[in-house]
C-alpha atoms as a PDB file:
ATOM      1  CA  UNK A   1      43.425  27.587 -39.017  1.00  0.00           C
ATOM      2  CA  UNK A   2      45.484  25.326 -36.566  1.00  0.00           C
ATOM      3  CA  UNK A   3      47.093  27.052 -34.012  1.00  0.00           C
ATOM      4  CA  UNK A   4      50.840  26.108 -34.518  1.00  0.00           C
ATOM      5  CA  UNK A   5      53.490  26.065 -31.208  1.00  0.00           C
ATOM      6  CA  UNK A   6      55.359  29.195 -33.069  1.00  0.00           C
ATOM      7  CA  UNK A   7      52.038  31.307 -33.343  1.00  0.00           C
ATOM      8  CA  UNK A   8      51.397  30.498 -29.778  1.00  0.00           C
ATOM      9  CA  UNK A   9      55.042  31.169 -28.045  1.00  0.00           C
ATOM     10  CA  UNK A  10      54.789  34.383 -30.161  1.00  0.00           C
ATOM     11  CA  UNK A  11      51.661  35.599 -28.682  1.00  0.00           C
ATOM     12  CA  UNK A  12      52.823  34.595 -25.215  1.00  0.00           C
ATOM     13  CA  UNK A  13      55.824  37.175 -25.802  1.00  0.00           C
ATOM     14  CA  UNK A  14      53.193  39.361 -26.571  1.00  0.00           C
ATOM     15  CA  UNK A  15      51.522  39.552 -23.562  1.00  0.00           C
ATOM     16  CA  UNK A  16      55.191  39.056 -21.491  1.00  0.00           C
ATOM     17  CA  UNK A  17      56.292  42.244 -23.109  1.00  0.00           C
ATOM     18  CA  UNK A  18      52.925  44.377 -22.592  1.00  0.00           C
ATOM     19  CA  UNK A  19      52.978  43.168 -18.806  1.00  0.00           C
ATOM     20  CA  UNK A  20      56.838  44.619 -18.567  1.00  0.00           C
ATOM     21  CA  UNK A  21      55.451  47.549 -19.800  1.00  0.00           C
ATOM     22  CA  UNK A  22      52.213  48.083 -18.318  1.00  0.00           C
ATOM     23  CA  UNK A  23      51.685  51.113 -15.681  1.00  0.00           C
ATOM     24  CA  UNK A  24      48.672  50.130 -14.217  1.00  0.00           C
ATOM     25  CA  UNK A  25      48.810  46.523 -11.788  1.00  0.00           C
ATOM     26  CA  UNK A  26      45.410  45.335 -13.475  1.00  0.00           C
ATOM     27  CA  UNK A  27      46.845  45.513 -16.937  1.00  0.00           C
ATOM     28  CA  UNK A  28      50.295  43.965 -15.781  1.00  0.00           C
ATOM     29  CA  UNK A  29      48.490  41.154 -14.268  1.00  0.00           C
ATOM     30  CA  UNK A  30      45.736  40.896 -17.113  1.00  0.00           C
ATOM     31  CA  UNK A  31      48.734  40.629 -19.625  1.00  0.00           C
ATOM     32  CA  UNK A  32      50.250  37.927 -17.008  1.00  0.00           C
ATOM     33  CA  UNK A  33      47.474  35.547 -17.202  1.00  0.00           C
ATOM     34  CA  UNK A  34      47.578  35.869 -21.134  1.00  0.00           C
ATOM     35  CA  UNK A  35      51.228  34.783 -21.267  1.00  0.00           C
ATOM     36  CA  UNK A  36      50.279  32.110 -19.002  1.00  0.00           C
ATOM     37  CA  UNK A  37      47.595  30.921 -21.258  1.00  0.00           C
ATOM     38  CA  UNK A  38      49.418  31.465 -24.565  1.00  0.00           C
ATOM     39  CA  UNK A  39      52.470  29.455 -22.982  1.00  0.00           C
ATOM     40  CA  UNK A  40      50.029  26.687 -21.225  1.00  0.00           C
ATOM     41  CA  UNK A  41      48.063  26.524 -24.818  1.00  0.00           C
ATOM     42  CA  UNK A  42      51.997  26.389 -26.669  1.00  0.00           C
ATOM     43  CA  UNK A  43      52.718  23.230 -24.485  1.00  0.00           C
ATOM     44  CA  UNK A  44      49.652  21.510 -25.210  1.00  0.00           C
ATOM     45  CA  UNK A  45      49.817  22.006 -29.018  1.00  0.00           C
ATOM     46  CA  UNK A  46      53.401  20.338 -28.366  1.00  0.00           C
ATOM     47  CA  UNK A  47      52.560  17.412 -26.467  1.00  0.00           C
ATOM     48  CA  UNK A  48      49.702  17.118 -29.141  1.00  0.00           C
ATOM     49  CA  UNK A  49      51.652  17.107 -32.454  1.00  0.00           C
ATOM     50  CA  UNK A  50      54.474  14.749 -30.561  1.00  0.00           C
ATOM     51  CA  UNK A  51      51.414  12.122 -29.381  1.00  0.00           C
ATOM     52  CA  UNK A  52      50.753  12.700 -32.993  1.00  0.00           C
ATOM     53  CA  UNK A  53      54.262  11.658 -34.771  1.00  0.00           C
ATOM     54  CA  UNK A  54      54.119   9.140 -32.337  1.00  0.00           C
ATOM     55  CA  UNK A  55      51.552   7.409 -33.714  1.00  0.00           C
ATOM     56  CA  UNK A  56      52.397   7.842 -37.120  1.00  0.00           C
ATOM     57  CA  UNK A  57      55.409   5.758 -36.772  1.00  0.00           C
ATOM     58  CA  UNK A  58      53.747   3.217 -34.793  1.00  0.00           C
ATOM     59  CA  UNK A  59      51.125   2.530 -37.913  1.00  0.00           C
ATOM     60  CA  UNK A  60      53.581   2.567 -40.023  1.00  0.00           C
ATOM     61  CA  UNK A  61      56.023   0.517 -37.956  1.00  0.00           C
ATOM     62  CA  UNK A  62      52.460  -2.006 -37.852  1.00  0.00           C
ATOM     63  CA  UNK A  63      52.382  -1.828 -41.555  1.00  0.00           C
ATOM     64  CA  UNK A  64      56.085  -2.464 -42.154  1.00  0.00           C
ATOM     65  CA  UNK A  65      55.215  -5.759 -39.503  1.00  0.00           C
ATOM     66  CA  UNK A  66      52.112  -6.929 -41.685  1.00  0.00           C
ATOM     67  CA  UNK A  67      54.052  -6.525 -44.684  1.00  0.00           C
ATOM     68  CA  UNK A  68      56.875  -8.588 -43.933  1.00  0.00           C
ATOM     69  CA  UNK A  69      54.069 -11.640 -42.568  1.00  0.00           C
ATOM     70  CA  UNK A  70      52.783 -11.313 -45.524  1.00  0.00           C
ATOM     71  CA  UNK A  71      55.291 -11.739 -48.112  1.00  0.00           C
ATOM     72  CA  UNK A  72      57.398 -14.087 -45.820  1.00  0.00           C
ATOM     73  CA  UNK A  73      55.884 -17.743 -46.894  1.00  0.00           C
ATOM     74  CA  UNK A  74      54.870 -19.556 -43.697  1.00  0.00           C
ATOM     75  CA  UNK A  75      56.243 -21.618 -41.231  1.00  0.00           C
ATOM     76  CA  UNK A  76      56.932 -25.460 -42.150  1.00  0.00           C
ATOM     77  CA  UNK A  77      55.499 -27.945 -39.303  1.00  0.00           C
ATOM     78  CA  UNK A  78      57.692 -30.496 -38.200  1.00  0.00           C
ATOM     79  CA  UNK A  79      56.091 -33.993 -37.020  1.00  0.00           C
END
């Protein structure tokens, strides 16, 4: 299962609400960390999938490129 940005941020709120309402400081700062991680991990699966469309268009930007070469008949050499 791939771990999507929405999943993530909604596990981050998670942990954000049980350290508002956490009694005990161990369990406030234990849910803390969590959100921290869940947000840090959220960020990472963005910069990921964007890295990702990124390169997507580039190949097929590159295959739109070698396309056109191809069906364009070359260049004529003048002497």
């Amino acid at each position: 299962m791939a771990l999507t940005y929405e999943f993530l941020m909604a596990r981050a709120e998670e942990a954000a609400t049980e350290a508002r309402e956490a009694k005990l400081d161990n369990v406030r700062h234990k849910a803390l960390r969590s959100e921290a991680a869940w947000r840090d991990m959220a960020e990472r699966t963005l910069k990921v999938d964007e890295a990702k469309e990124r390169a997507r268009f580039e190949r097929e930007q590159d295959k739109a490129r070698e396309a056109a070469a191809r069906a364009s008949p070359p260049a004529e050499e003048s002497s």
